[in-house]
N, C-alpha and C. Protein backbone atom coordinates (compact mmCIF):
# COMPACT_ATOMS: atom_id res chain seq x y z
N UNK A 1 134.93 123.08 160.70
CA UNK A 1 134.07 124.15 161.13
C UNK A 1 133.49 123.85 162.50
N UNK A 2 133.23 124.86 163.37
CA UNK A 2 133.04 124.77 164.29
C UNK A 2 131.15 124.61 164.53
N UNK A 3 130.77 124.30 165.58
CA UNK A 3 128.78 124.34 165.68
C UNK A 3 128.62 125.63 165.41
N UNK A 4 129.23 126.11 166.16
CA UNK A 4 128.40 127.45 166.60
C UNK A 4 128.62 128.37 164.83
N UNK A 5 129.81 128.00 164.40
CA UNK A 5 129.95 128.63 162.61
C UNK A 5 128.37 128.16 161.71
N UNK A 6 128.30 126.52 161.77
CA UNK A 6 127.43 126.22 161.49
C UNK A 6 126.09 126.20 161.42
N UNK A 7 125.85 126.41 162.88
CA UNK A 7 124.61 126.88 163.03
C UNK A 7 124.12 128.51 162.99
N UNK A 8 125.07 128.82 162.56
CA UNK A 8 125.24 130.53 162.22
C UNK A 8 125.22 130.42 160.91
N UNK A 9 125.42 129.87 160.49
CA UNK A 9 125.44 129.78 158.50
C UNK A 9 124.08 128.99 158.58
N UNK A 10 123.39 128.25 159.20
CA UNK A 10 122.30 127.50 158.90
C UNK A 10 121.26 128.71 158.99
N UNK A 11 121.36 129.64 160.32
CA UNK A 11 120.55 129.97 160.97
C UNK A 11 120.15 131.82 159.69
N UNK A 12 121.04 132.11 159.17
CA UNK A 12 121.67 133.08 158.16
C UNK A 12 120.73 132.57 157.03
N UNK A 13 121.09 131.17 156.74
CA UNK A 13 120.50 130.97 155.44
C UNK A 13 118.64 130.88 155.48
N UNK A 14 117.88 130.47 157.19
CA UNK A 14 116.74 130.48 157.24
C UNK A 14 116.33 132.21 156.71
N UNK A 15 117.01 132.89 157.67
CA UNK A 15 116.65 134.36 157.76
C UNK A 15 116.59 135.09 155.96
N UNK A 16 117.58 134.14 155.58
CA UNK A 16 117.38 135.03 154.22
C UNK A 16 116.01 134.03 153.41
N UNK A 17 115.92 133.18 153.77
CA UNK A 17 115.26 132.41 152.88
C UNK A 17 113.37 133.20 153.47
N UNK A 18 113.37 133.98 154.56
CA UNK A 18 112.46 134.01 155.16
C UNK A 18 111.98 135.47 154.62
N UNK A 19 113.24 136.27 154.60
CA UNK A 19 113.11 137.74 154.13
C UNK A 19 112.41 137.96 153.09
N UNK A 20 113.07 136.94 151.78
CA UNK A 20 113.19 136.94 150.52
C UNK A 20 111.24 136.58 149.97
N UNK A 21 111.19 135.43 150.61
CA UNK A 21 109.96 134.90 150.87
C UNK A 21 108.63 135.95 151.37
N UNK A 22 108.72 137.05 152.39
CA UNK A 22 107.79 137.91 153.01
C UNK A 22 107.68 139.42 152.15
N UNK A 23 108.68 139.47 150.58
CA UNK A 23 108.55 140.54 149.93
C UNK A 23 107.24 140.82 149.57
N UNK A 24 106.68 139.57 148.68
CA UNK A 24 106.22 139.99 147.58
C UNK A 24 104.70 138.99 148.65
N UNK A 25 103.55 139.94 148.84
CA UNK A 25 102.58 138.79 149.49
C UNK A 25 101.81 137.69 149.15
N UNK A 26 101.87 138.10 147.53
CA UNK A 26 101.48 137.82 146.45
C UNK A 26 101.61 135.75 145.82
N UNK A 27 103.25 135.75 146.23
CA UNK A 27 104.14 134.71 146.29
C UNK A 27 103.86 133.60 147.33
N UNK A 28 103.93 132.35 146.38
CA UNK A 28 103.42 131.20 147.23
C UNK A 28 104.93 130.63 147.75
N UNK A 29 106.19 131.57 147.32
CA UNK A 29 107.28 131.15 147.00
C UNK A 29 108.09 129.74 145.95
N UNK A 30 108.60 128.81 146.60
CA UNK A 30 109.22 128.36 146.00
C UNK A 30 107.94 126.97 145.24
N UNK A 31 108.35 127.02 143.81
CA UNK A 31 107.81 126.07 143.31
C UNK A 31 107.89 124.63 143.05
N UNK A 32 107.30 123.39 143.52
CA UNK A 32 107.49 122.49 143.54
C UNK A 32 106.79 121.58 142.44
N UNK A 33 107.06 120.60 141.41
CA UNK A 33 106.85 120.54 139.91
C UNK A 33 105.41 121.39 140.01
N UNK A 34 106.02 122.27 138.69
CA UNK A 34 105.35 123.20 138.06
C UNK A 34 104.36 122.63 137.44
N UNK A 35 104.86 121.76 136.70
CA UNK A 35 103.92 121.14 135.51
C UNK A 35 102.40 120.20 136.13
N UNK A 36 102.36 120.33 137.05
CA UNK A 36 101.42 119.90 137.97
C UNK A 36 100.33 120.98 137.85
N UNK A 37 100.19 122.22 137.72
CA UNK A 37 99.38 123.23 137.73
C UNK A 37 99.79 124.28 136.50
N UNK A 38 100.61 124.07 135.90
CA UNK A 38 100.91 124.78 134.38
C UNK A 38 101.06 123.96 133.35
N UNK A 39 100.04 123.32 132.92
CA UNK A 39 99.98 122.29 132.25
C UNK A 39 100.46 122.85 130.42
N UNK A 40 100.51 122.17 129.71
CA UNK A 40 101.01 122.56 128.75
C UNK A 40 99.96 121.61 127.79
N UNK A 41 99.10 121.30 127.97
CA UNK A 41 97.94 120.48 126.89
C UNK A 41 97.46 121.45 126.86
N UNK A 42 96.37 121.38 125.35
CA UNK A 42 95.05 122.42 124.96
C UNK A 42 94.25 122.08 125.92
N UNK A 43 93.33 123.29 126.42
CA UNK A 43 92.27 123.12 126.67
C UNK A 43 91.00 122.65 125.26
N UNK A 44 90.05 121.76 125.55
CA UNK A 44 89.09 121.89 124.74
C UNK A 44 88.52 123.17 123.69
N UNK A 45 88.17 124.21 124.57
CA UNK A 45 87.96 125.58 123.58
C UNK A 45 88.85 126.40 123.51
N UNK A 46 90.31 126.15 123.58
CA UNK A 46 91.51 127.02 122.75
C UNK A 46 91.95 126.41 121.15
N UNK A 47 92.46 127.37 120.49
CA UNK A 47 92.72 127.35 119.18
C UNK A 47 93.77 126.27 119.29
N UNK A 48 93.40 125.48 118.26
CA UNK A 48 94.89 124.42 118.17
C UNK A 48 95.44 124.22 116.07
N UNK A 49 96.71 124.64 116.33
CA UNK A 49 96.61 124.72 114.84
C UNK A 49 97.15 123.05 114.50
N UNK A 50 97.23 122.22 115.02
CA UNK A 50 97.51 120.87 115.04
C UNK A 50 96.04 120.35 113.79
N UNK A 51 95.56 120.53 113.95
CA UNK A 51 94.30 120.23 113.06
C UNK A 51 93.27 121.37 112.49
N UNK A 52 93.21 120.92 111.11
CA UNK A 52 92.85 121.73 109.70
C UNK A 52 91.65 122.96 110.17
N UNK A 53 90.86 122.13 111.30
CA UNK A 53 89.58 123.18 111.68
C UNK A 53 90.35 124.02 112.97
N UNK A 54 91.39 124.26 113.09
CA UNK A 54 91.96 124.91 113.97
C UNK A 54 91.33 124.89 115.51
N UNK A 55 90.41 123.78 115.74
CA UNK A 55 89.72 123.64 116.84
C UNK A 55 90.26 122.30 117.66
N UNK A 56 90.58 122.09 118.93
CA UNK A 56 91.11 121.26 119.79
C UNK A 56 89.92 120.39 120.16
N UNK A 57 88.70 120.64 120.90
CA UNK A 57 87.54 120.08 120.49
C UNK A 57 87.77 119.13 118.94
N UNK A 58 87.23 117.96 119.04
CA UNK A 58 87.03 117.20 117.58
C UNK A 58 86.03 116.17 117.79
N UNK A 59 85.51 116.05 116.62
CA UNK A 59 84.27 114.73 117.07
C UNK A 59 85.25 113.57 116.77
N UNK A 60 84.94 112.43 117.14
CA UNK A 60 85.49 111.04 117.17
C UNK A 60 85.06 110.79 115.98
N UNK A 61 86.20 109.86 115.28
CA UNK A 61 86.12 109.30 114.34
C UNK A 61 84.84 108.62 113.86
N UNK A 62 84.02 108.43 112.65
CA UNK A 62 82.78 107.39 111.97
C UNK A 62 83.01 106.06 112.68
N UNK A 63 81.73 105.54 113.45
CA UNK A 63 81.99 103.77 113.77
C UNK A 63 82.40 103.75 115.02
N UNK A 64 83.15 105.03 115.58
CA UNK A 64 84.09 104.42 117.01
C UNK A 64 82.35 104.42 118.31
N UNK A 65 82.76 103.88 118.96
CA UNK A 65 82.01 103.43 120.12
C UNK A 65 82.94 103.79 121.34
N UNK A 66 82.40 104.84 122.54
CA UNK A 66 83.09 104.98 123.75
C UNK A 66 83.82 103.49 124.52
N UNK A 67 84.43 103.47 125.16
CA UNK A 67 84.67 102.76 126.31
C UNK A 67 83.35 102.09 127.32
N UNK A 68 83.31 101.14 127.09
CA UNK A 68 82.25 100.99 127.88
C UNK A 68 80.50 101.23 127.59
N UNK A 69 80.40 101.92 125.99
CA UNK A 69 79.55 101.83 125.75
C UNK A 69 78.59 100.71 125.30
N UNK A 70 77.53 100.28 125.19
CA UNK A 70 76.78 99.34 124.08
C UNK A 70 75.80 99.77 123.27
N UNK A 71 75.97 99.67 121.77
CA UNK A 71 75.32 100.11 121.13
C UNK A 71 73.51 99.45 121.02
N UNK A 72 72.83 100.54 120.84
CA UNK A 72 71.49 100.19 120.82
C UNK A 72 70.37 100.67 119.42
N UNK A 73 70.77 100.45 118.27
CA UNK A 73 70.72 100.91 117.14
C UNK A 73 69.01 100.77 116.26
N UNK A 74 68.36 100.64 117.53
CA UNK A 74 67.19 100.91 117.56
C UNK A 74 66.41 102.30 117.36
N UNK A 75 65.33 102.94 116.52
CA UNK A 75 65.07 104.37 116.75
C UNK A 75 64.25 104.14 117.86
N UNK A 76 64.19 105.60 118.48
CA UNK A 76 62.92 105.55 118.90
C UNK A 76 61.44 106.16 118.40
N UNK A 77 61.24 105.09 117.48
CA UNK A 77 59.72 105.30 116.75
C UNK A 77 59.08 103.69 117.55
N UNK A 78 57.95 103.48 116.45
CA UNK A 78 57.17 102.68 116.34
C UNK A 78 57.82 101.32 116.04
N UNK A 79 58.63 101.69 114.77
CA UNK A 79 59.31 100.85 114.14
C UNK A 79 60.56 100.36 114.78
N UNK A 80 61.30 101.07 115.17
CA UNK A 80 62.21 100.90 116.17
C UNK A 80 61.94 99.97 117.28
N UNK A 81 60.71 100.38 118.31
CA UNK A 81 60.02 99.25 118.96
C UNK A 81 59.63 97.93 118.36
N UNK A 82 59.36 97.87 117.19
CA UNK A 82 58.16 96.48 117.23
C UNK A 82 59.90 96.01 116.37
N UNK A 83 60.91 96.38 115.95
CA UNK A 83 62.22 95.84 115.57
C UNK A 83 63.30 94.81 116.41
N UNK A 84 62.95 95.95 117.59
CA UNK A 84 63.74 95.66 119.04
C UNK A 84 63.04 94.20 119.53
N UNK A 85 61.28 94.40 119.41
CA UNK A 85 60.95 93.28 119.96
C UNK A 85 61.13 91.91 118.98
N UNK A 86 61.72 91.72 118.47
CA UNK A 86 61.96 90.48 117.80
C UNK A 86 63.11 90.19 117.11
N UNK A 87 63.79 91.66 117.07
CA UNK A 87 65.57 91.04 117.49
C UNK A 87 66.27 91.29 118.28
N UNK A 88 65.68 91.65 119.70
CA UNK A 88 66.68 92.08 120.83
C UNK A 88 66.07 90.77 121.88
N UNK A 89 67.12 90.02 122.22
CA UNK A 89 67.11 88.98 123.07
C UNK A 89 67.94 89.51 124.31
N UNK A 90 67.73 89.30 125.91
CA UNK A 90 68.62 88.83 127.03
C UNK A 90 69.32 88.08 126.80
N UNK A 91 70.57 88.38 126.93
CA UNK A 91 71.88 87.87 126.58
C UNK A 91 72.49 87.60 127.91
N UNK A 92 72.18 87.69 129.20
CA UNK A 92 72.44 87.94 130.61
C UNK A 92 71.88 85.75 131.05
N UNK A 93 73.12 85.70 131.91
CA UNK A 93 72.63 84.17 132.06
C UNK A 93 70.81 84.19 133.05
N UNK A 94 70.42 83.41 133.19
CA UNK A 94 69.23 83.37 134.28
C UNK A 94 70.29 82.81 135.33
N UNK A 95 70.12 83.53 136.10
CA UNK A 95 70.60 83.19 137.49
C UNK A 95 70.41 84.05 139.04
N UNK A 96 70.56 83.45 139.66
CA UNK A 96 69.21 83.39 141.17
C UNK A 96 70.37 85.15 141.61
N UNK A 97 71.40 85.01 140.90
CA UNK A 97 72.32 86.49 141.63
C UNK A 97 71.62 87.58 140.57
N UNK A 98 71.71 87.32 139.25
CA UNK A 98 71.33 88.05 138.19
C UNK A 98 69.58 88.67 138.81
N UNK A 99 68.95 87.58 139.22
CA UNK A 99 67.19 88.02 139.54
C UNK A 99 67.75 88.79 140.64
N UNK A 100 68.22 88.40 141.60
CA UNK A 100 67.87 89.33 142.84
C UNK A 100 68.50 90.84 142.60
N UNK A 101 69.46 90.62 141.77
CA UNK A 101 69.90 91.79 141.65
C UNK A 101 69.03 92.68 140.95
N UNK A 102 67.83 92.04 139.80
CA UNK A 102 67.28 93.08 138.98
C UNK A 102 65.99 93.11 139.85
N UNK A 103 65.58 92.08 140.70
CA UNK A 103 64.40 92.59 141.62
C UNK A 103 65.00 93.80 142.83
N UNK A 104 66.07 93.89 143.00
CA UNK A 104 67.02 95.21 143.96
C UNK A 104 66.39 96.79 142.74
N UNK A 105 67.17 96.32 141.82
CA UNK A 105 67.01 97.38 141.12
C UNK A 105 65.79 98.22 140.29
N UNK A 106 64.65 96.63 140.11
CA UNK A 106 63.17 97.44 139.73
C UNK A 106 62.98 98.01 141.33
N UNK A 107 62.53 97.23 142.88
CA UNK A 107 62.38 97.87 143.94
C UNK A 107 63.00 99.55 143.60
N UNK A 108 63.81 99.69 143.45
CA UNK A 108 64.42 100.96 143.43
C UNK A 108 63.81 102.28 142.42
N UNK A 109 63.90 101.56 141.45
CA UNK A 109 64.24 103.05 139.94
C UNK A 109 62.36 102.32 139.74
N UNK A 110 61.83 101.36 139.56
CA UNK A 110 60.44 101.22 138.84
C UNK A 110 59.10 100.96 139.69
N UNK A 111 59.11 100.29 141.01
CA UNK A 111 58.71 99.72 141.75
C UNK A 111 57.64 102.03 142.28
N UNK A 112 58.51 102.37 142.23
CA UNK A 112 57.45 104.02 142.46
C UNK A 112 56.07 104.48 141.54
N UNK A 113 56.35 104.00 140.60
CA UNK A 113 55.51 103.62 139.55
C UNK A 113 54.64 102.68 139.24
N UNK A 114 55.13 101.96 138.94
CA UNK A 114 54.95 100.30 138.41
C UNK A 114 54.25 99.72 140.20
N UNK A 115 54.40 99.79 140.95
CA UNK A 115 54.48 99.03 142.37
C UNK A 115 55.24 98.06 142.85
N UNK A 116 55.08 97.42 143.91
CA UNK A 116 56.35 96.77 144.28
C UNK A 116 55.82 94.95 143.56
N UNK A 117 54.61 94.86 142.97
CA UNK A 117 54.38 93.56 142.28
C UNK A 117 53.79 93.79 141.07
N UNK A 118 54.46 94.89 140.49
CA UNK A 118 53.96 95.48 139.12
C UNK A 118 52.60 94.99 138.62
N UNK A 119 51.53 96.43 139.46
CA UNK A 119 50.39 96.36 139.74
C UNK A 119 49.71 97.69 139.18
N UNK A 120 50.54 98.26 138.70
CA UNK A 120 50.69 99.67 138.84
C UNK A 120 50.24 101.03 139.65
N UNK A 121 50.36 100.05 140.84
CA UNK A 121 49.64 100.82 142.20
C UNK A 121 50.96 101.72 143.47
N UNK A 122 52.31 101.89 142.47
CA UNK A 122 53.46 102.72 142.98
C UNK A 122 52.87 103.96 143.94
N UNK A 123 53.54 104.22 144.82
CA UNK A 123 53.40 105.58 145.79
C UNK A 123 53.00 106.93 144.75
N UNK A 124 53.49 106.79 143.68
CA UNK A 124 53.24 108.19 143.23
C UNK A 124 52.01 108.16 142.42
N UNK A 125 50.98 107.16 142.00
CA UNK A 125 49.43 107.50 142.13
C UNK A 125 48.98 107.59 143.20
N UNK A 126 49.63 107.06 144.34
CA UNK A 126 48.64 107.63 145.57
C UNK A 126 48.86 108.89 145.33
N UNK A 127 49.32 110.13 145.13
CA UNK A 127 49.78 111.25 145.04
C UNK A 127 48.88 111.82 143.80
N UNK A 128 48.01 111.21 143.23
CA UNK A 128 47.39 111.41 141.66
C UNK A 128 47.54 111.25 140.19
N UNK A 129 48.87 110.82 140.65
CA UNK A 129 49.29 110.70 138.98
C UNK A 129 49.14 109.64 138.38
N UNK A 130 48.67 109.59 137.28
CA UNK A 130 48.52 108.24 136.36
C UNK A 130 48.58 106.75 136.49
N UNK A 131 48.10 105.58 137.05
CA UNK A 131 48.75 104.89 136.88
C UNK A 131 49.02 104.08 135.97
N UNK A 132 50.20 103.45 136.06
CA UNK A 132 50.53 102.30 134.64
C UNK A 132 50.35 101.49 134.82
N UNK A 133 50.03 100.79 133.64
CA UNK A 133 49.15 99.20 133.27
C UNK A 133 49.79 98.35 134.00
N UNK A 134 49.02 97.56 134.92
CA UNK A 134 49.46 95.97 135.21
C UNK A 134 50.25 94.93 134.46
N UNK A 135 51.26 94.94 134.61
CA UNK A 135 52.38 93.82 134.02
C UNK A 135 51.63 92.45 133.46
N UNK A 136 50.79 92.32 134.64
CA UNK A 136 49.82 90.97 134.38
C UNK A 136 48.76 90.88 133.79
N UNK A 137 47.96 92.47 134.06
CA UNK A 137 46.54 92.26 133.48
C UNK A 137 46.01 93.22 132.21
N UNK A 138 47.18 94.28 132.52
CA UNK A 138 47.33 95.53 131.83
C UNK A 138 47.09 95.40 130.29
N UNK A 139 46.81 96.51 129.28
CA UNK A 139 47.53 96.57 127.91
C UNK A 139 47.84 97.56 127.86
N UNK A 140 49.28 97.52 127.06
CA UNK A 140 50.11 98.25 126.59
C UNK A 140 49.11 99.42 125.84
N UNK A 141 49.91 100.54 125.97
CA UNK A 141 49.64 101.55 124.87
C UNK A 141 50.36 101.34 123.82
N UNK A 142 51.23 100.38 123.16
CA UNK A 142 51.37 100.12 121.94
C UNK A 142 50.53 98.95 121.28
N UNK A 143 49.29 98.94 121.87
CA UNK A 143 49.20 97.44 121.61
C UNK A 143 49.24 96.34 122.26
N UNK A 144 48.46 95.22 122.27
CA UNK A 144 48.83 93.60 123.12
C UNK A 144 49.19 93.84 124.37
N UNK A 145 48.88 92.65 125.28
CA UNK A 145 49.06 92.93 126.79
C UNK A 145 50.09 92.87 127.48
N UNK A 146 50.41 93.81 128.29
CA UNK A 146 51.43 93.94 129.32
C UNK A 146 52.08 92.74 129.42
N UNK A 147 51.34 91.54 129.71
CA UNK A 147 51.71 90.26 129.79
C UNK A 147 52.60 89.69 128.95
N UNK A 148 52.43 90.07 127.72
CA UNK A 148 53.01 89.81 126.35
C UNK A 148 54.65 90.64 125.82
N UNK A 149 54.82 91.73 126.85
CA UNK A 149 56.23 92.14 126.69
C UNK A 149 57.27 91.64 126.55
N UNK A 150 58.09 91.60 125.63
CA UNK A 150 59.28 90.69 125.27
C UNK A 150 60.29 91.88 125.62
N UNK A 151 61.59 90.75 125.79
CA UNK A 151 62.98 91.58 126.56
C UNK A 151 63.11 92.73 125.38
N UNK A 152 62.93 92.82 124.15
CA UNK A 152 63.21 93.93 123.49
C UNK A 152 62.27 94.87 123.46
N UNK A 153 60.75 94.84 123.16
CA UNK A 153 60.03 95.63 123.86
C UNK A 153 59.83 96.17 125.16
N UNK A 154 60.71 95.97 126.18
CA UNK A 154 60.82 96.60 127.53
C UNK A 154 62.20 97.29 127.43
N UNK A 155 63.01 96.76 127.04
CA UNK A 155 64.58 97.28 126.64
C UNK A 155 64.23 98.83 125.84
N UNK A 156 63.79 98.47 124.94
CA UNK A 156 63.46 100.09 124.26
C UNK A 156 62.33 100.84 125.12
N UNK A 157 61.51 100.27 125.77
CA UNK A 157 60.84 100.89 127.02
C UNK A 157 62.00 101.99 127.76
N UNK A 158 62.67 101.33 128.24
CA UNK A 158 63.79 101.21 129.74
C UNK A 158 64.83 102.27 129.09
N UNK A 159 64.70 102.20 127.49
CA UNK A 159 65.70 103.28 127.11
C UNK A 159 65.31 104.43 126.70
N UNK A 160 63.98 104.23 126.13
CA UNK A 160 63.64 105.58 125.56
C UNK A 160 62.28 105.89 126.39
N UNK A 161 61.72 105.24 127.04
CA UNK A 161 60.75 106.11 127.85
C UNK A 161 59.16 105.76 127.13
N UNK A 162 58.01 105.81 127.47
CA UNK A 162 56.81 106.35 126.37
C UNK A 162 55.97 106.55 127.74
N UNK A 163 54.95 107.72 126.90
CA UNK A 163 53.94 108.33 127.65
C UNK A 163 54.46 108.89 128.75
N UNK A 164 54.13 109.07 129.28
CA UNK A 164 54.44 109.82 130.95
C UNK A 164 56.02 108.98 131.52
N UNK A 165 56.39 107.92 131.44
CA UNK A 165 57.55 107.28 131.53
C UNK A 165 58.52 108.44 130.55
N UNK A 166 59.66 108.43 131.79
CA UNK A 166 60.80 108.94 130.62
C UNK A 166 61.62 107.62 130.82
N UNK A 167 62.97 108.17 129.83
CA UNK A 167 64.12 107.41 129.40
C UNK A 167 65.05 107.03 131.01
N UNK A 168 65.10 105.91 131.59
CA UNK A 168 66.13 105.27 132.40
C UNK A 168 67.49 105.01 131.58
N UNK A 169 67.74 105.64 130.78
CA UNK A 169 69.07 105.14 130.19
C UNK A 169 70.32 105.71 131.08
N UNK A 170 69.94 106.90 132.02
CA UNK A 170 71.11 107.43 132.52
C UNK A 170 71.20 107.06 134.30
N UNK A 171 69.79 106.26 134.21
CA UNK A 171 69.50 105.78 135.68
C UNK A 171 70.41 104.05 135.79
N UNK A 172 69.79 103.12 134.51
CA UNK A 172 70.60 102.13 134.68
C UNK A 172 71.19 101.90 133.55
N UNK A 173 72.48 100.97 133.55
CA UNK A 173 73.28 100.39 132.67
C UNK A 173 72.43 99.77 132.26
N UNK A 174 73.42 98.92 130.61
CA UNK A 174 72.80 98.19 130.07
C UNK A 174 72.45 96.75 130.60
N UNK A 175 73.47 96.80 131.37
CA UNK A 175 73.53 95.39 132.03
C UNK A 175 72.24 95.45 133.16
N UNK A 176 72.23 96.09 133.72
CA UNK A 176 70.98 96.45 135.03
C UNK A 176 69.73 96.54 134.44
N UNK A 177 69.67 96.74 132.95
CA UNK A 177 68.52 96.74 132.59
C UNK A 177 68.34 95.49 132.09
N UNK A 178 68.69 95.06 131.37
CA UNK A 178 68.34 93.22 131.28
C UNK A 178 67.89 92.38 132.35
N UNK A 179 69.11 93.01 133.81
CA UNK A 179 68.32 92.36 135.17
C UNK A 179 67.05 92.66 135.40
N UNK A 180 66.65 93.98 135.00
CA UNK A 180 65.16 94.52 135.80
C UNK A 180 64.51 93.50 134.73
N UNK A 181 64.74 93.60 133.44
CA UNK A 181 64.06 92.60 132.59
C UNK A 181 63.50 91.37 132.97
N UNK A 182 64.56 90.66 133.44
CA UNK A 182 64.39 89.16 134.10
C UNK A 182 63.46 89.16 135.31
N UNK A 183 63.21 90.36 135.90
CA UNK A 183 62.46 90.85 137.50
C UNK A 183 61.13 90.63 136.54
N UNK A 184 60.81 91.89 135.45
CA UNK A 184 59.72 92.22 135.23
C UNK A 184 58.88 91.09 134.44
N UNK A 185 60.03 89.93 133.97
CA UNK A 185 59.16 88.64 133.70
C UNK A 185 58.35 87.98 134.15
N UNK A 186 59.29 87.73 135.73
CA UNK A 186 58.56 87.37 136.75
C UNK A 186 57.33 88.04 137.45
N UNK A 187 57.20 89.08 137.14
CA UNK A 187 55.93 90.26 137.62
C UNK A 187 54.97 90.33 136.55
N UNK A 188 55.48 89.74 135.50
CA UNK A 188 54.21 89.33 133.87
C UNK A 188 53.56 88.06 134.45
N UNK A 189 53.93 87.48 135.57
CA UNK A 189 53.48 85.88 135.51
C UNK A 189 52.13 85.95 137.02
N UNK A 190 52.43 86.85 137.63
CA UNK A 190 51.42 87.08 138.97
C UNK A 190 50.39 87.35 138.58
């Protein structure tokens, strides 16, 4: 075959490919894997007859635990607290990376509140609001002094919140909270 045939059959096949393409405006034309954007899994709220409740949605099995979760099988009552405080231990080594990291992280999420030497003199009573008891000199509203907080009585603090404090459970991990733990020891001792 000659160029000029060729590039006449090349040039033929753009034109049709171009025609064919400018019908419909609608048309993204040619499809490249489909299954990339026409997926063929249930959505969550479509009917699935794969299972007895005909629902694709399902709760997880009794016992299972997410990925990455840790269980904390504490309530949050009274009882739940004074439980936590005498069987929930720091399990986190003491170490000078572990402190700085949980003195990073009270500065951050508690230190607005609490103050930056858990005093309870945080920016947001300058503003009027409440402040919370001194780590050092304070007492608890459950009882016994601030001073006296054990890693499980601050742990169920840190998770469920009391009084004007809400729940940090979605602010820090479990692990970040044991660090602030180890911070707020050191801020029981000033």
């Amino acid at each position: 075959m000659s160029k000029i045939k060729i590039f006449g059959a090349t040039m033929m096949a753009v034109a049709a490919m171009v025609a064919t393409s400018c019908k419909d405006k609608r048309s993204t034309g040619w499809q490249y894997a489909p299954n990339m954007y026409e997926h063929i899994a249930y959505e969550y709220d479509q009917k699935n007859d794969n299972f007895k409740d005909g629902k694709t949605s399902q709760l997880p099995p009794a016992g299972t635990i997410p990925v990455g979760f840790t269980r904390f099988d504490y309530p949050n009552t009274r009882a739940g607290y004074d439980q936590a405080s005498v069987e929930v231990k720091n399990m986190l080594a003491q170490t000078q990376a572990n402190y700085a990291e949980g003195k990073n992280l009270y500065e951050h999420f508690c230190s607005p509140c609490h103050g930056l030497t858990g005093q309870g003199d945080g920016t947001v009573v300058q503003h009027g609001y409440p402040a919370p008891p001194s780590y050092s000199k304070g007492t608890s509203s459950r009882g016994g002094g601030m001073k006296d907080l054990t890693d499980g009585k601050i742990y169920h603090t840190i998770t469920y919140g009391v009084n004007s404090m809400g729940s940090y459970a979605s602010q820090l991990a479990p692990e970040e909270r044991w660090k602030v733990i180890m911070y707020v020891h050191h801020l029981q001792t000033l």
